[in-house]
Structures are given as C-alpha cells and as structure tokens.
C-alpha atoms as a PDB file:
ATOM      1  CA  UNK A   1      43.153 -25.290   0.688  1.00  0.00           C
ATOM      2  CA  UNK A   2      41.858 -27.479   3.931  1.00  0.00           C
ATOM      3  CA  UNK A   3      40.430 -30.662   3.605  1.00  0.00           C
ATOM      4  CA  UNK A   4      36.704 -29.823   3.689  1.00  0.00           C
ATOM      5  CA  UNK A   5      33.845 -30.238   1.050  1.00  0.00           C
ATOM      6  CA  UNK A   6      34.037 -28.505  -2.114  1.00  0.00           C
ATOM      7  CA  UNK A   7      32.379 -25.244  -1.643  1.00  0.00           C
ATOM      8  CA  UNK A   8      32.642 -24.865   2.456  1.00  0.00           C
ATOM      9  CA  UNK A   9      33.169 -21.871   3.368  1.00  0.00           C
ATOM     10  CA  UNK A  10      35.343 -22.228   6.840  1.00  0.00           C
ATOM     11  CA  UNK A  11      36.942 -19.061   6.787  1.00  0.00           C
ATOM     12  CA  UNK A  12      34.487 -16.194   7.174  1.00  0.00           C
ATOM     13  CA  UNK A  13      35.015 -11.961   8.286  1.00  0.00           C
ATOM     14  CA  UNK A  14      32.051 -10.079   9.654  1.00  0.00           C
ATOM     15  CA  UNK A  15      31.341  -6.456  10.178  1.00  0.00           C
ATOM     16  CA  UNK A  16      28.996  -5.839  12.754  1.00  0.00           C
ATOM     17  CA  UNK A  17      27.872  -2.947  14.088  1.00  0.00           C
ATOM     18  CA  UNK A  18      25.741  -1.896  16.265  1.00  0.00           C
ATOM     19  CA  UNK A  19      24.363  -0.392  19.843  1.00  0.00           C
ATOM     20  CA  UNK A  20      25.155  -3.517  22.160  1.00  0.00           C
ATOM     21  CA  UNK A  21      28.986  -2.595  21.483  1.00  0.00           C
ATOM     22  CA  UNK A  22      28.659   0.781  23.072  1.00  0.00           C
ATOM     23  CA  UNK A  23      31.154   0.810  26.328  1.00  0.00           C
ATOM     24  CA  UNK A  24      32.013  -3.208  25.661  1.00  0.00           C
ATOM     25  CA  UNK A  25      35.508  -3.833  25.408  1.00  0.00           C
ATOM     26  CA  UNK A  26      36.476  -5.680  22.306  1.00  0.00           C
ATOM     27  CA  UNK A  27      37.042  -8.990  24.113  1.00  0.00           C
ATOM     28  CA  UNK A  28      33.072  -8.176  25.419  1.00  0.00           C
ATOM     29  CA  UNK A  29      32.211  -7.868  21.893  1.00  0.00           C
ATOM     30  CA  UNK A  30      33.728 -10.617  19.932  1.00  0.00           C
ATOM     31  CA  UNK A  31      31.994 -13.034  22.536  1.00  0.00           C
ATOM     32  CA  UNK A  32      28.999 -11.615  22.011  1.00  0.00           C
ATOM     33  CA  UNK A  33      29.610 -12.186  18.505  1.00  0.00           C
ATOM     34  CA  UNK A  34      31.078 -15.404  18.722  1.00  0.00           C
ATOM     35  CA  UNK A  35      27.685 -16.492  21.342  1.00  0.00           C
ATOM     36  CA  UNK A  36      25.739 -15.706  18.151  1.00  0.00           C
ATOM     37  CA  UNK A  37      27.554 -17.904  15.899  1.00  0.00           C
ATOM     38  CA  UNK A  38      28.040 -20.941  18.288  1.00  0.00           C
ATOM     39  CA  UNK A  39      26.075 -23.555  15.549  1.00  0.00           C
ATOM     40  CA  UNK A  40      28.221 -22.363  13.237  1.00  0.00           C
ATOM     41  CA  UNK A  41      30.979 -23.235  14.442  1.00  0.00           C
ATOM     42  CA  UNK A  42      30.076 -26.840  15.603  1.00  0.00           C
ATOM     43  CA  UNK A  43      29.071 -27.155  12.063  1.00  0.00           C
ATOM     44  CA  UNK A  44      32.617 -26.453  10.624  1.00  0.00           C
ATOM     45  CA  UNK A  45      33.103 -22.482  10.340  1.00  0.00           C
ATOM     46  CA  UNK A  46      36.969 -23.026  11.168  1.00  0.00           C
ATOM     47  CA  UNK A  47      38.117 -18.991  11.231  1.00  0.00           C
ATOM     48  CA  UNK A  48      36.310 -16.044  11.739  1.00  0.00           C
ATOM     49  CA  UNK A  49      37.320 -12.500  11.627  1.00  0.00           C
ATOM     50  CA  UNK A  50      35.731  -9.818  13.226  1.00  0.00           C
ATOM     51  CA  UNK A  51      34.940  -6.522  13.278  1.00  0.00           C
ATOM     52  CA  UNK A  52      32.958  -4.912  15.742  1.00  0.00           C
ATOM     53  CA  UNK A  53      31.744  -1.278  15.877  1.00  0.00           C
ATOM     54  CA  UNK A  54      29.083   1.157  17.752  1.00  0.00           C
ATOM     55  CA  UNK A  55      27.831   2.920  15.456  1.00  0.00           C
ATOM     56  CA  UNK A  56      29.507   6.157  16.286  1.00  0.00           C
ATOM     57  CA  UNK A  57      32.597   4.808  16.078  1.00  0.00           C
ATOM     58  CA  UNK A  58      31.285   3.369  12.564  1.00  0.00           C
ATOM     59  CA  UNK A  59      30.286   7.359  11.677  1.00  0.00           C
ATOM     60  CA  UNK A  60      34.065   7.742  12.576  1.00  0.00           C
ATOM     61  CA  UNK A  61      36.099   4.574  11.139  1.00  0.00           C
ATOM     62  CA  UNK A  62      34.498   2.749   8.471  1.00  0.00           C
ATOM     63  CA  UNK A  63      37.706   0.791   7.962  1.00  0.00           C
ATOM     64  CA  UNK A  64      38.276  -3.229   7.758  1.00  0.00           C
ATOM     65  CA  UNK A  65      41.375  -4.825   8.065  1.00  0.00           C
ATOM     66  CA  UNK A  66      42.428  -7.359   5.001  1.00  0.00           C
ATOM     67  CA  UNK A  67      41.473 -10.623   6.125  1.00  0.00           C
ATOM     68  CA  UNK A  68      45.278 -12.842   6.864  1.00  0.00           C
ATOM     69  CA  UNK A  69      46.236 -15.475   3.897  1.00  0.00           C
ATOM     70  CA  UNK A  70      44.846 -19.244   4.338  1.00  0.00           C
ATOM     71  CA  UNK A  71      48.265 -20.828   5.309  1.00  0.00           C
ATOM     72  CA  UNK A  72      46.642 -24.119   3.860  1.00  0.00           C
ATOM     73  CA  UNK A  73      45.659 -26.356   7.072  1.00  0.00           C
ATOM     74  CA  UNK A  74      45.283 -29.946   6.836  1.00  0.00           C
ATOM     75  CA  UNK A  75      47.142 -29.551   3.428  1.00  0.00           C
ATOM     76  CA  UNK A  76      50.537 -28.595   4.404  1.00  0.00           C
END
C-alpha cells in the first residue's frame, strides 16, 4: 500500500538469536541489529520488526509477536 516499486519489500520482521544478546538490554540489541542492516535501510527497507533472543531465552520463549497492520503510508 506505499508508493514504492511493485514487489519492494519495505516492511520486514526478523528473529534473531543469538550469543551477542546475552546481558544486552533490548535497546543494546535492536542497535546492534539495526548497525547490521544500515544499507538496507538507505536502500528503502521503511519498517522493521524485531525480535531479539539469547539463545536460552530462545530454549525458554520461542514466541513472535504478529507483525502491526500497514496503515497504508504515502497512500492515505
């Protein structure tokens, strides 16, 4: 529903998980995330969700939250 190429994909949700989270707050760990996606988002990714795990709290939660509706951008 935004005004971007046919086929773009803009809005993206990661699960990552892995050892560098351990004792990072969540702020600490969507930067890190967000560091590693930096091209990305110059080259259009508009919204990314994230969620970021060590891996024992993976073993514990292996939940993901549903991603929000696309309220339509540039369209509305």
């Amino acid at each position: 529903m935004h005004n971007v190429p046919q086929g773009s994909e803009t809005h993206l949700k990661v699960v990552v998980v892995s050892a560098a989270f351990s004792g990072k707050s969540p702020i600490e760990r969507h930067r890190l995330v967000y560091d590693t996606l930096g091209d990305e988002f110059r080259d259009g990714l508009h919204a990314l969700t994230v969620t970021s795990r060590s891996p024992e709290e993976w073993q514990l939660d292996q939940g993901v939250s549903a991603s929000p509706a696309c309220r339509g951008g540039s369209k509305h």
